[in-house]
N, C-alpha and C. Protein backbone atom coordinates (compact mmCIF):
# COMPACT_ATOMS: atom_id res chain seq x y z
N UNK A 1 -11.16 24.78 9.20
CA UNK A 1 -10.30 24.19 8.18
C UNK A 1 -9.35 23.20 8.85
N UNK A 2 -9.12 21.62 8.37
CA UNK A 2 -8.20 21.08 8.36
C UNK A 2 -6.82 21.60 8.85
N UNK A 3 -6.09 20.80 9.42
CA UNK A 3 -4.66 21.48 9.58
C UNK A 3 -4.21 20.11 9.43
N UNK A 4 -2.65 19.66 8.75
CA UNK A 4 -2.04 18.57 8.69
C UNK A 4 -0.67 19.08 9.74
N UNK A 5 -0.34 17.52 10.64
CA UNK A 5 0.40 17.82 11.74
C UNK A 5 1.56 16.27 11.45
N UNK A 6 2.95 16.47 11.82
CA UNK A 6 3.72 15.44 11.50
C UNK A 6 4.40 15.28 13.03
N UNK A 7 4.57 14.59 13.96
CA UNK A 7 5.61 14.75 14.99
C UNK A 7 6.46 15.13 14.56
N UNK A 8 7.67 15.68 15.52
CA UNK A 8 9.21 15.63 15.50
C UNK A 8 9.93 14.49 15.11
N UNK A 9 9.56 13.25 15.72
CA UNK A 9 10.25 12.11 15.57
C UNK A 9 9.65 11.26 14.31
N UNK A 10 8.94 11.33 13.31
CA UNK A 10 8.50 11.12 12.41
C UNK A 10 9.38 12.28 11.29
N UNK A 11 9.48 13.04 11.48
CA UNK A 11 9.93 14.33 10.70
C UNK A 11 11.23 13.94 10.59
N UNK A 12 12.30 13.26 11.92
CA UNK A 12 13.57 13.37 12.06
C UNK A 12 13.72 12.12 11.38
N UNK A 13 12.72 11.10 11.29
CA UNK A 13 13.70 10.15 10.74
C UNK A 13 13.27 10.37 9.30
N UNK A 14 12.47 10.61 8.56
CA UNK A 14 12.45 11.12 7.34
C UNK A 14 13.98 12.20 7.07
N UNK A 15 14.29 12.86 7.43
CA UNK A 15 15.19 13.62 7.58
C UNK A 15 16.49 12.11 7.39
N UNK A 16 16.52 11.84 8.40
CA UNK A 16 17.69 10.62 8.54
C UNK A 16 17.62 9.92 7.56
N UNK A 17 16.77 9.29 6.58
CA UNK A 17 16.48 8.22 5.29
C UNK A 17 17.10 9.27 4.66
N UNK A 18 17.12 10.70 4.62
CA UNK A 18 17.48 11.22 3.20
C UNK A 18 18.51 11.36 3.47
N UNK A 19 18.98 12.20 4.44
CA UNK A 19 20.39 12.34 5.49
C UNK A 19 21.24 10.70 4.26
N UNK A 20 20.85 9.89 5.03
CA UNK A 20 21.82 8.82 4.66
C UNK A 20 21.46 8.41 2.98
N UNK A 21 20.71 8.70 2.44
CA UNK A 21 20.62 7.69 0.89
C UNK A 21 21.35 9.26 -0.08
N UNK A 22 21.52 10.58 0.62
CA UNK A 22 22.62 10.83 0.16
C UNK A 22 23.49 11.43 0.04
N UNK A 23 24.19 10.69 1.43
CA UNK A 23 25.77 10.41 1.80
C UNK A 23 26.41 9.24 1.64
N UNK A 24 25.42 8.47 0.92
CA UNK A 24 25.74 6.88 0.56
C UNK A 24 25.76 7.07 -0.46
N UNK A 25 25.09 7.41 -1.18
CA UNK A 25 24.33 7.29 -2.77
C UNK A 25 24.49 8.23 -3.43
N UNK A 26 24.41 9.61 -2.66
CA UNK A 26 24.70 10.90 -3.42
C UNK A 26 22.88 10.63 -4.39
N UNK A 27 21.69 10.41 -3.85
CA UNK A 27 20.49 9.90 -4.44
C UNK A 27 19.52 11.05 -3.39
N UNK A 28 18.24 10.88 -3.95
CA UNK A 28 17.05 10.96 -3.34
C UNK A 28 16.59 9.59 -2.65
N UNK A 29 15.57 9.63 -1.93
CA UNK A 29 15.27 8.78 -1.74
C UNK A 29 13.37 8.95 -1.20
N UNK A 30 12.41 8.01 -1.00
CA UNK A 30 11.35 8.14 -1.32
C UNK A 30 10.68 7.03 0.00
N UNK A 31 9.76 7.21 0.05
CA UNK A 31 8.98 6.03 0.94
C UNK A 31 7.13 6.61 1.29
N UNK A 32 6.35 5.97 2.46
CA UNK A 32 5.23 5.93 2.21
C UNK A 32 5.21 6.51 3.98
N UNK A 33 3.47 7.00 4.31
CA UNK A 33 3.36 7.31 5.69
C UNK A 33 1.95 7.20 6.09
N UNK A 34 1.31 6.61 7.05
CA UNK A 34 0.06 6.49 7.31
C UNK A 34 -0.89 7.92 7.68
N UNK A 35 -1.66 8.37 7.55
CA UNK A 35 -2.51 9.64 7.26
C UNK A 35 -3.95 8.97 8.14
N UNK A 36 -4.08 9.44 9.68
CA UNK A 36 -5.77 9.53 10.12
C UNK A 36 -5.88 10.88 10.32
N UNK A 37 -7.08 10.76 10.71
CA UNK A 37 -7.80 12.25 10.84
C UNK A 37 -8.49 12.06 12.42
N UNK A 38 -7.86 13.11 13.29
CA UNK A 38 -7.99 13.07 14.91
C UNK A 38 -9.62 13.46 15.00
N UNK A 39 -10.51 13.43 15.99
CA UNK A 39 -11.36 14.00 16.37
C UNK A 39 -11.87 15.39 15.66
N UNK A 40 -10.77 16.28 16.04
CA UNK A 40 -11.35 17.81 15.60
C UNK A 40 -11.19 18.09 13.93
N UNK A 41 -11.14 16.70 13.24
CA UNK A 41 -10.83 16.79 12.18
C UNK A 41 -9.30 17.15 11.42
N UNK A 42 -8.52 17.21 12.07
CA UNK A 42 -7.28 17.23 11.54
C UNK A 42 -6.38 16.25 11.00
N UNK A 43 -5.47 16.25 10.09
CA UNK A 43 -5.07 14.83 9.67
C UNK A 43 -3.52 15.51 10.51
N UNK A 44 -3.46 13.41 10.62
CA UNK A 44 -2.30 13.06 11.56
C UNK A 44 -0.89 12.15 11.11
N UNK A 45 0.06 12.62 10.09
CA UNK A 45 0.90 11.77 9.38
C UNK A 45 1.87 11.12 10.31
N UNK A 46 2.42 9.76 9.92
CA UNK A 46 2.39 9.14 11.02
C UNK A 46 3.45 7.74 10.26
N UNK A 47 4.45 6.99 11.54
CA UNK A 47 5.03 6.18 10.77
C UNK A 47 5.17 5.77 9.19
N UNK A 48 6.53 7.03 9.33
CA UNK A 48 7.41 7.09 8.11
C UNK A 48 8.09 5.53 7.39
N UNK A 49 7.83 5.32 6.53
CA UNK A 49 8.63 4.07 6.14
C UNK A 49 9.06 3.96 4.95
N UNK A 50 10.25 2.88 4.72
CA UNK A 50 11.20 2.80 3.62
C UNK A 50 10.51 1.26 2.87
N UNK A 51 10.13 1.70 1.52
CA UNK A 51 10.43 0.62 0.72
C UNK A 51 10.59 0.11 -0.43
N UNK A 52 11.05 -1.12 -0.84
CA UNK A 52 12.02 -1.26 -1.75
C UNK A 52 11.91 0.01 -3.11
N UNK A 53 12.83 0.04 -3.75
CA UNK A 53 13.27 1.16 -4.45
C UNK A 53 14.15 1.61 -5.21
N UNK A 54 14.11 2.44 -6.43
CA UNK A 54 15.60 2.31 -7.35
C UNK A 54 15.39 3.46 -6.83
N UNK A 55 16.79 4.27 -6.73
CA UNK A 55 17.11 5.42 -6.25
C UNK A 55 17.89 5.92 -7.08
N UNK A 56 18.26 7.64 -7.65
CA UNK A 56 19.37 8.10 -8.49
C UNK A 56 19.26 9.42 -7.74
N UNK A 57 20.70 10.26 -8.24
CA UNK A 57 20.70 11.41 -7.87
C UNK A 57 19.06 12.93 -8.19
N UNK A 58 18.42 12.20 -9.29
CA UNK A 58 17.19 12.80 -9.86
C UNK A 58 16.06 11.99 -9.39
N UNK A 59 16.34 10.82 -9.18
CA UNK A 59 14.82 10.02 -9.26
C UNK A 59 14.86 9.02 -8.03
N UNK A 60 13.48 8.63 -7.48
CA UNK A 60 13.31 7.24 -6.73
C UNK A 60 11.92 6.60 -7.42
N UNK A 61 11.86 5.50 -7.77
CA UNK A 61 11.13 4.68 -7.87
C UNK A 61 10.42 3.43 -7.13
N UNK A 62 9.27 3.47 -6.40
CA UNK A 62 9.10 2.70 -5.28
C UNK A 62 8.71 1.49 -6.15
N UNK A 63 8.85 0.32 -5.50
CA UNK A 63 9.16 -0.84 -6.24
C UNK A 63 6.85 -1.23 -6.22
N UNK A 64 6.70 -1.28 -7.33
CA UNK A 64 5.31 -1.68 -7.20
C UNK A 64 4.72 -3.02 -6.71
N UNK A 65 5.42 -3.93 -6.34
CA UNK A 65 4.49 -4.83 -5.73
C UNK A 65 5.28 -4.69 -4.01
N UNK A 66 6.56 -3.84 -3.83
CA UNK A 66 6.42 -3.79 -2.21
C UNK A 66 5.40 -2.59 -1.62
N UNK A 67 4.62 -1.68 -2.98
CA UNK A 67 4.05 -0.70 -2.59
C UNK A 67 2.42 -1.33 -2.48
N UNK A 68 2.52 -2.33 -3.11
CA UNK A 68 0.97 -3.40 -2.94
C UNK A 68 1.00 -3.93 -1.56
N UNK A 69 1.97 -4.26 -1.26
CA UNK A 69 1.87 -5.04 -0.03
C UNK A 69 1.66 -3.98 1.00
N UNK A 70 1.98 -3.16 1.05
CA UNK A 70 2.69 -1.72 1.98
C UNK A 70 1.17 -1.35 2.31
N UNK A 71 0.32 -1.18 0.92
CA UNK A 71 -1.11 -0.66 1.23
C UNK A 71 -1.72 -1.94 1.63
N UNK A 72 -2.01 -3.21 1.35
CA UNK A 72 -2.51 -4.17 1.93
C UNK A 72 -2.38 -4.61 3.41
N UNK A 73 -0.99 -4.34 3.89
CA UNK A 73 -0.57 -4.53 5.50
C UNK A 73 -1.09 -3.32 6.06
N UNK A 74 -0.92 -2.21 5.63
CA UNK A 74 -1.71 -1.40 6.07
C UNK A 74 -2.88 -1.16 6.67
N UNK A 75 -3.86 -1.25 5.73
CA UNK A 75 -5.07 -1.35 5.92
C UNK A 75 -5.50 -2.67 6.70
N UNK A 76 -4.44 -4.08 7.24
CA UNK A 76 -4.69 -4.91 7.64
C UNK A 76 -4.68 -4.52 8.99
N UNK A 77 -3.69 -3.73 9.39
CA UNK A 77 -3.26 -3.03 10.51
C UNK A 77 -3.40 -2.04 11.51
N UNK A 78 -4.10 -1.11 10.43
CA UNK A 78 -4.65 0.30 10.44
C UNK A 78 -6.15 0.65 10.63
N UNK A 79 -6.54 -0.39 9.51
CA UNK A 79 -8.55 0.04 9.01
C UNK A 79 -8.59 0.22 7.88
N UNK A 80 -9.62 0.58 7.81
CA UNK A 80 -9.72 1.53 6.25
C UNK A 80 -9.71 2.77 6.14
N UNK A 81 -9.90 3.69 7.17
CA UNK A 81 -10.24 5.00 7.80
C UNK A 81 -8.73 4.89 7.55
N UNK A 82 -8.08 5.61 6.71
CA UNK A 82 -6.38 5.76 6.55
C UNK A 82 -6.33 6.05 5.70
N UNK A 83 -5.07 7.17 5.13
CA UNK A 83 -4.80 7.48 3.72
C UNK A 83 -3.56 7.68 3.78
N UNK A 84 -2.47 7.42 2.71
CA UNK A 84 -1.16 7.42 2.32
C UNK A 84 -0.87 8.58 1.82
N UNK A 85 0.78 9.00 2.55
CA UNK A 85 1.31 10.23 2.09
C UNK A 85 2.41 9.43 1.49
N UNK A 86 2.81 9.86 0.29
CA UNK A 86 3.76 9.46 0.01
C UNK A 86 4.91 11.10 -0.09
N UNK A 87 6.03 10.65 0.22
CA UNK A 87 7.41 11.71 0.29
C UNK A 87 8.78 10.96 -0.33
N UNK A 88 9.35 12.47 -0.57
CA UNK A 88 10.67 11.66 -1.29
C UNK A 88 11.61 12.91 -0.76
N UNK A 89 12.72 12.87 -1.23
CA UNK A 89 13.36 13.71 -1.03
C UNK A 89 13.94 14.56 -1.99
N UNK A 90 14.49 15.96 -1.91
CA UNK A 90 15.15 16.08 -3.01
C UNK A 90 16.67 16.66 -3.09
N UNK A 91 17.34 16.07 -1.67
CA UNK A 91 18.56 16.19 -1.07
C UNK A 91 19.00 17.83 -1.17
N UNK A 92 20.02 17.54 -2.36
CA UNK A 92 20.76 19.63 -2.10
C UNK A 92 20.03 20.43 -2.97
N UNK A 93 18.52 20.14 -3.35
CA UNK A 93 18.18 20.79 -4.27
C UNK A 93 16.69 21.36 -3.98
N UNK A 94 16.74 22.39 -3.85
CA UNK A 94 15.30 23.36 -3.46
C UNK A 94 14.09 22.29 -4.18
N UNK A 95 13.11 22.62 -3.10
CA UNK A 95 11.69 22.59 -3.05
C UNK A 95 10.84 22.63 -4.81
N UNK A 96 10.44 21.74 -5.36
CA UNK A 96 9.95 22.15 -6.89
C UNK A 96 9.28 20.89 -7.17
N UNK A 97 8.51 20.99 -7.92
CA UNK A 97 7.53 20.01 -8.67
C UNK A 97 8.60 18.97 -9.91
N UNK A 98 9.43 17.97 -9.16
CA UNK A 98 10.19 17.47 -10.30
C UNK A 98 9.67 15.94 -11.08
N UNK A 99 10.47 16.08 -12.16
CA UNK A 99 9.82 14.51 -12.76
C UNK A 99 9.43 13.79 -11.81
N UNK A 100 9.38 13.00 -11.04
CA UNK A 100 9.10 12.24 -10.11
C UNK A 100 7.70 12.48 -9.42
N UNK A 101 7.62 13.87 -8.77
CA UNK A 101 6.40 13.99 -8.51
C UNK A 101 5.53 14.36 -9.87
N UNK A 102 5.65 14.68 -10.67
CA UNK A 102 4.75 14.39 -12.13
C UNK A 102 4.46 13.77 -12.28
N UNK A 103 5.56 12.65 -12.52
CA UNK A 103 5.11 11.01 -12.77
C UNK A 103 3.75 10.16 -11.97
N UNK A 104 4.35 10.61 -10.72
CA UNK A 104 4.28 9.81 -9.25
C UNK A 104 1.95 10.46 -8.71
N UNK A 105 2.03 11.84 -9.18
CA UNK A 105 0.89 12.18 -9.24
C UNK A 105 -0.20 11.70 -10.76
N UNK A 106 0.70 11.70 -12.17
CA UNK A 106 -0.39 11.32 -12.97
C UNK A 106 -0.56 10.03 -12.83
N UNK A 107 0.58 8.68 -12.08
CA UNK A 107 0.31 7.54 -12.27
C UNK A 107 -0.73 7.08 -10.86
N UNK A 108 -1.39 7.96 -9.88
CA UNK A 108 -1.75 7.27 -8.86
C UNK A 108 -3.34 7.60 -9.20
N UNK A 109 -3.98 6.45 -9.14
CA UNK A 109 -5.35 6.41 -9.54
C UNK A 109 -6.32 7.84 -8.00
């Protein structure tokens, strides 16, 4: 079976984007992460990144044409052998399936 693996330093700055959007914002905040799969078959999540975005204390919204470009540079960069994790945060508030990821799962083809 698969196992999914994130570094430390990938983990920490995800941590730090939320850390800061809210102690600034008092918000969540959201972004995208590159996904290969090593040799023994394991997937490997990988450079965390921020982009554009409405942010609220309940919601983030990734801006849809910086999320076009995001997968286009990507795959320019990457291959095609790649798949997107997307994460958000949900600052002082436990772990749960909220509007956002509802949304965010029925709208992705």
């Amino acid at each position: 079976m698969a196992e999914f693996y994130i570094a430390k330093e990938c983990w920490d700055k995800i941590q730090g984007y939320a850390k800061i959007a809210y102690d600034e914002h008092k918000a969540e905040i959201g972004g995208m992460m590159i996904m290969t799969k090593d040799k023994d078959g394991d997937f490997i999540m990988s450079i965390p990144t921020i982009l554009k975005q409405t942010i609220s204390g309940g919601q983030c919204d990734l801006d849809k044409e910086a999320l076009a470009l995001y997968y286009n540079n990507s795959f320019n960069t990457h291959g095609s052998d790649i798949r997107f994790v997307w994460w958000h945060s949900h600052h002082t508030m436990k772990a749960f399936w909220s509007g956002t990821d509802t949304n965010t799962i029925e709208g992705t083809p």
